[in-house]
N, C-alpha and C. Protein backbone atom coordinates (compact mmCIF):
# COMPACT_ATOMS: atom_id res chain seq x y z
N UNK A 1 356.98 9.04 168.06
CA UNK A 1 357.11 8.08 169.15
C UNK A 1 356.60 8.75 170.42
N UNK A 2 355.56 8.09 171.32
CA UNK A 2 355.15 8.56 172.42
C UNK A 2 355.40 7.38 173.53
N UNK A 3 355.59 8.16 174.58
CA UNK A 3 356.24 7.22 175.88
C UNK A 3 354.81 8.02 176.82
N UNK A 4 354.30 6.71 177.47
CA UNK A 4 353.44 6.81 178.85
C UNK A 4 353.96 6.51 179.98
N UNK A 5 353.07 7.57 181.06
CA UNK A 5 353.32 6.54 181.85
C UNK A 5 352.31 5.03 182.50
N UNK A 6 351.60 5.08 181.51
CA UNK A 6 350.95 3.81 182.46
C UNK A 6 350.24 2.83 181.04
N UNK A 7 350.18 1.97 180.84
CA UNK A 7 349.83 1.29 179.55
C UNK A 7 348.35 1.81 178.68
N UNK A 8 348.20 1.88 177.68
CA UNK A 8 347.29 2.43 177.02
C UNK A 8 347.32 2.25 175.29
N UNK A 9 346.12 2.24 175.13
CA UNK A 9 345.97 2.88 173.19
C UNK A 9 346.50 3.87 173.08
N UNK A 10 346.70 4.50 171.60
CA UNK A 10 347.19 5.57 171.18
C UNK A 10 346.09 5.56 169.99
N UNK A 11 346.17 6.77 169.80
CA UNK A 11 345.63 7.11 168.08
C UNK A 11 346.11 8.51 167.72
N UNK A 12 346.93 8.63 166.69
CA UNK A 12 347.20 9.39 165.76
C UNK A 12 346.60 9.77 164.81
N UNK A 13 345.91 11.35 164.71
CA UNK A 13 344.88 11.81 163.38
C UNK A 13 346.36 12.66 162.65
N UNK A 14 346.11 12.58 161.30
CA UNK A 14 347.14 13.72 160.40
C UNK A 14 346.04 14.33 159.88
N UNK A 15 346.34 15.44 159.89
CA UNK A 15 345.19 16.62 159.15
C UNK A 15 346.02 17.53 157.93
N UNK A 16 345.29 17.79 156.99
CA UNK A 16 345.73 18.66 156.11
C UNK A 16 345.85 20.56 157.20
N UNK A 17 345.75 21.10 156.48
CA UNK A 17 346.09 22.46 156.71
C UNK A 17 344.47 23.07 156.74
N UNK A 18 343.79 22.38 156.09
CA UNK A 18 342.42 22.59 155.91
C UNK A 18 341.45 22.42 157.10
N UNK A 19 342.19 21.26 157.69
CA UNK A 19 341.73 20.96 159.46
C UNK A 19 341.26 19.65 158.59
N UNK A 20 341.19 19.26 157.68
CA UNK A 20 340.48 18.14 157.22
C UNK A 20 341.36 16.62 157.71
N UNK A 21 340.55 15.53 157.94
CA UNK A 21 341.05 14.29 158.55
C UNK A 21 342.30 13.88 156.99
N UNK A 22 342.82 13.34 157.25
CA UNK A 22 343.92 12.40 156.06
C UNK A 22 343.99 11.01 156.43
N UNK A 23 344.63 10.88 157.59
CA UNK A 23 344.94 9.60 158.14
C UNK A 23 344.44 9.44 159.27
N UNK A 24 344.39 8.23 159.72
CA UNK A 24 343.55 7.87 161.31
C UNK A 24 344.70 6.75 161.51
N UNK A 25 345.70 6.48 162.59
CA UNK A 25 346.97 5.43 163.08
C UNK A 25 346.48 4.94 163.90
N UNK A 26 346.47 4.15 164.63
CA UNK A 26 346.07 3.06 165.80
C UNK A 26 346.79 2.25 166.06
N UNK A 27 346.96 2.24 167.25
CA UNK A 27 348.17 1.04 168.51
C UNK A 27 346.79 0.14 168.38
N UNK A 28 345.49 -0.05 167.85
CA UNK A 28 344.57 -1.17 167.58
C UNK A 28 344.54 -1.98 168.89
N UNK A 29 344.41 -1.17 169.79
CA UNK A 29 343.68 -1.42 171.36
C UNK A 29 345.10 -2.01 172.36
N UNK A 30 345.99 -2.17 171.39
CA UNK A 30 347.34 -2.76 171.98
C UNK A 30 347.60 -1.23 173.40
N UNK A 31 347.78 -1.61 174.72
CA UNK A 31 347.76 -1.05 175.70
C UNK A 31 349.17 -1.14 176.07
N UNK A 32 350.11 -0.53 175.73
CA UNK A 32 351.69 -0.30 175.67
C UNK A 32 352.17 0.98 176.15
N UNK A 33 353.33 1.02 177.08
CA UNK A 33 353.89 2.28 177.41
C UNK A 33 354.29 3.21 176.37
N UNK A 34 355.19 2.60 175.36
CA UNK A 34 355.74 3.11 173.98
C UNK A 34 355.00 3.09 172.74
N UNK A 35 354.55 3.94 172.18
CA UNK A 35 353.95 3.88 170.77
C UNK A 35 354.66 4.40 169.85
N UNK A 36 354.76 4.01 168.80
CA UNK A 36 355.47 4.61 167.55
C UNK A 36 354.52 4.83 166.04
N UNK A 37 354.45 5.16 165.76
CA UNK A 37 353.29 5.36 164.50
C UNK A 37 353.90 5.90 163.54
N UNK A 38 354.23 5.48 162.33
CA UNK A 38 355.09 6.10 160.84
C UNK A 38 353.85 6.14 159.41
N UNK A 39 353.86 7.27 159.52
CA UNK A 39 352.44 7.45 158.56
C UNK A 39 353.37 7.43 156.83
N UNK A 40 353.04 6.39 155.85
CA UNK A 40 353.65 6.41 154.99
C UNK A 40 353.09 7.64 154.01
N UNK A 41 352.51 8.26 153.92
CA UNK A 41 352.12 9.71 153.25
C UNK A 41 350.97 9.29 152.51
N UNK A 42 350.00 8.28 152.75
CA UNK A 42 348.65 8.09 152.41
C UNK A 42 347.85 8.17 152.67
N UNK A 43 346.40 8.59 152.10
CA UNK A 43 345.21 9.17 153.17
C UNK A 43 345.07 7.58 153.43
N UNK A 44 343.52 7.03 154.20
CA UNK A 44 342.48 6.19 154.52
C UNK A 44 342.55 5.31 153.57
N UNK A 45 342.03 6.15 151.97
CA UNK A 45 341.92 5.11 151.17
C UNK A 45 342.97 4.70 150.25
N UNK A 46 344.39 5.09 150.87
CA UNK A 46 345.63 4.94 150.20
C UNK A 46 346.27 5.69 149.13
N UNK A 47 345.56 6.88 148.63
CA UNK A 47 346.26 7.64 148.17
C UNK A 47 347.13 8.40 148.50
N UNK A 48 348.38 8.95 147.51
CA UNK A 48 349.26 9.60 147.89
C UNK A 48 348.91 11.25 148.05
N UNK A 49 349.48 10.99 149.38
CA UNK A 49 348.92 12.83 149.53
C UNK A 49 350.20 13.65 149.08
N UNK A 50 349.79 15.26 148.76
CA UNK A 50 350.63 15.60 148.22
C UNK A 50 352.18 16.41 149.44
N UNK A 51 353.24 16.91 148.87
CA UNK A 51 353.91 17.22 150.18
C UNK A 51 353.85 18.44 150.45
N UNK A 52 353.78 19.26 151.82
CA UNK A 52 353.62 20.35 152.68
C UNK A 52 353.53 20.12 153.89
N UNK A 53 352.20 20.93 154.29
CA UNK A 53 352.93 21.08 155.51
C UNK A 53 351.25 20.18 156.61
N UNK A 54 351.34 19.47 157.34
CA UNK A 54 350.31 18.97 157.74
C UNK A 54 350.47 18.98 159.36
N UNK A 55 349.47 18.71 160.02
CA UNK A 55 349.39 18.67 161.41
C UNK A 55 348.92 17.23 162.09
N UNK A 56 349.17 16.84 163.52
CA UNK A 56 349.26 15.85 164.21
C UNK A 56 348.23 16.06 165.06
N UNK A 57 347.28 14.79 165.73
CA UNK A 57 346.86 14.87 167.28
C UNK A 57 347.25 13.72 167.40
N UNK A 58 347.91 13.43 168.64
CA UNK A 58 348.05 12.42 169.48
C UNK A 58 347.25 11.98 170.40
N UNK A 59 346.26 11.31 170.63
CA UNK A 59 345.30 11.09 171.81
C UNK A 59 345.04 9.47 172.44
N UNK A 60 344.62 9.55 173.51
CA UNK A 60 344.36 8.10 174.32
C UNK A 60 343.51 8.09 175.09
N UNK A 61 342.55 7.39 175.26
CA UNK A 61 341.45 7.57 176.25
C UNK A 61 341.34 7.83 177.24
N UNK A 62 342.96 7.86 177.81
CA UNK A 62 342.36 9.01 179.20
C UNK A 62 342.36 10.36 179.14
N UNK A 63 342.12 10.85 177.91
CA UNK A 63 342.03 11.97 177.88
C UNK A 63 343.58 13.00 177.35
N UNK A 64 344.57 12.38 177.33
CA UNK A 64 345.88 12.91 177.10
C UNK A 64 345.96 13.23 175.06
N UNK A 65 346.53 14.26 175.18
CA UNK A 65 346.14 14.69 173.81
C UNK A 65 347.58 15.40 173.48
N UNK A 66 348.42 15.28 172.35
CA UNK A 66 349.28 16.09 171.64
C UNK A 66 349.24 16.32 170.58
N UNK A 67 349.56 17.46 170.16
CA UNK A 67 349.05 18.03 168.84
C UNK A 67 350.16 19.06 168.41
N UNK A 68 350.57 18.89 167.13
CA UNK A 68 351.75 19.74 166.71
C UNK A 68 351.98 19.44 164.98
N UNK A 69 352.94 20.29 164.12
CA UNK A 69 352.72 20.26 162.88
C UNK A 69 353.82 19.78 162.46
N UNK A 70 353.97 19.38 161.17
CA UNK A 70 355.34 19.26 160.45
C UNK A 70 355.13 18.98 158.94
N UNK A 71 356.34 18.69 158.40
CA UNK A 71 356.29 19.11 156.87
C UNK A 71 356.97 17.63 156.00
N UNK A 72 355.90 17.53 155.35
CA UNK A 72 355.65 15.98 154.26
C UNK A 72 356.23 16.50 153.38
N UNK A 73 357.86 15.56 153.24
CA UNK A 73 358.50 15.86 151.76
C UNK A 73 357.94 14.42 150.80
N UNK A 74 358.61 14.49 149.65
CA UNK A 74 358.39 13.84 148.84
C UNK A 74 359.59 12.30 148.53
């Protein structure tokens, strides 16, 4: 969950450990203070990825970016 301060997109990348893309999330141009994004543990083309340990970017077109890791159970 990310809180702005001023209305905007969001997009959420999940990356493997590999640096490789998995998932791509989108607020889909919706320009909202609050975003929430719940990645159900599937890449793009809906497969189940397996569980460990994967990483986050958070970004929005003005340039605001968060990025941090965590761990996909099963």
């Amino acid at each position: 969950k990310v809180s702005l301060k001023q209305p905007e997109a969001v997009t959420t990348s999940i990356y493997n450990l590999k640096g490789q893309l998995v998932r791509t999330l989108s607020s889909q141009g919706k320009a909202e203070l609050t975003h929430e994004h719940v990645w159900d543990g599937k890449t793009d083309n809906g497969n189940v990825t397996a569980p460990g340990i994967y990483m986050y970017k958070i970004s929005t077109l003005s340039g605001i970016s968060i990025t941090g890791k965590f761990i996909h159970l099963k």
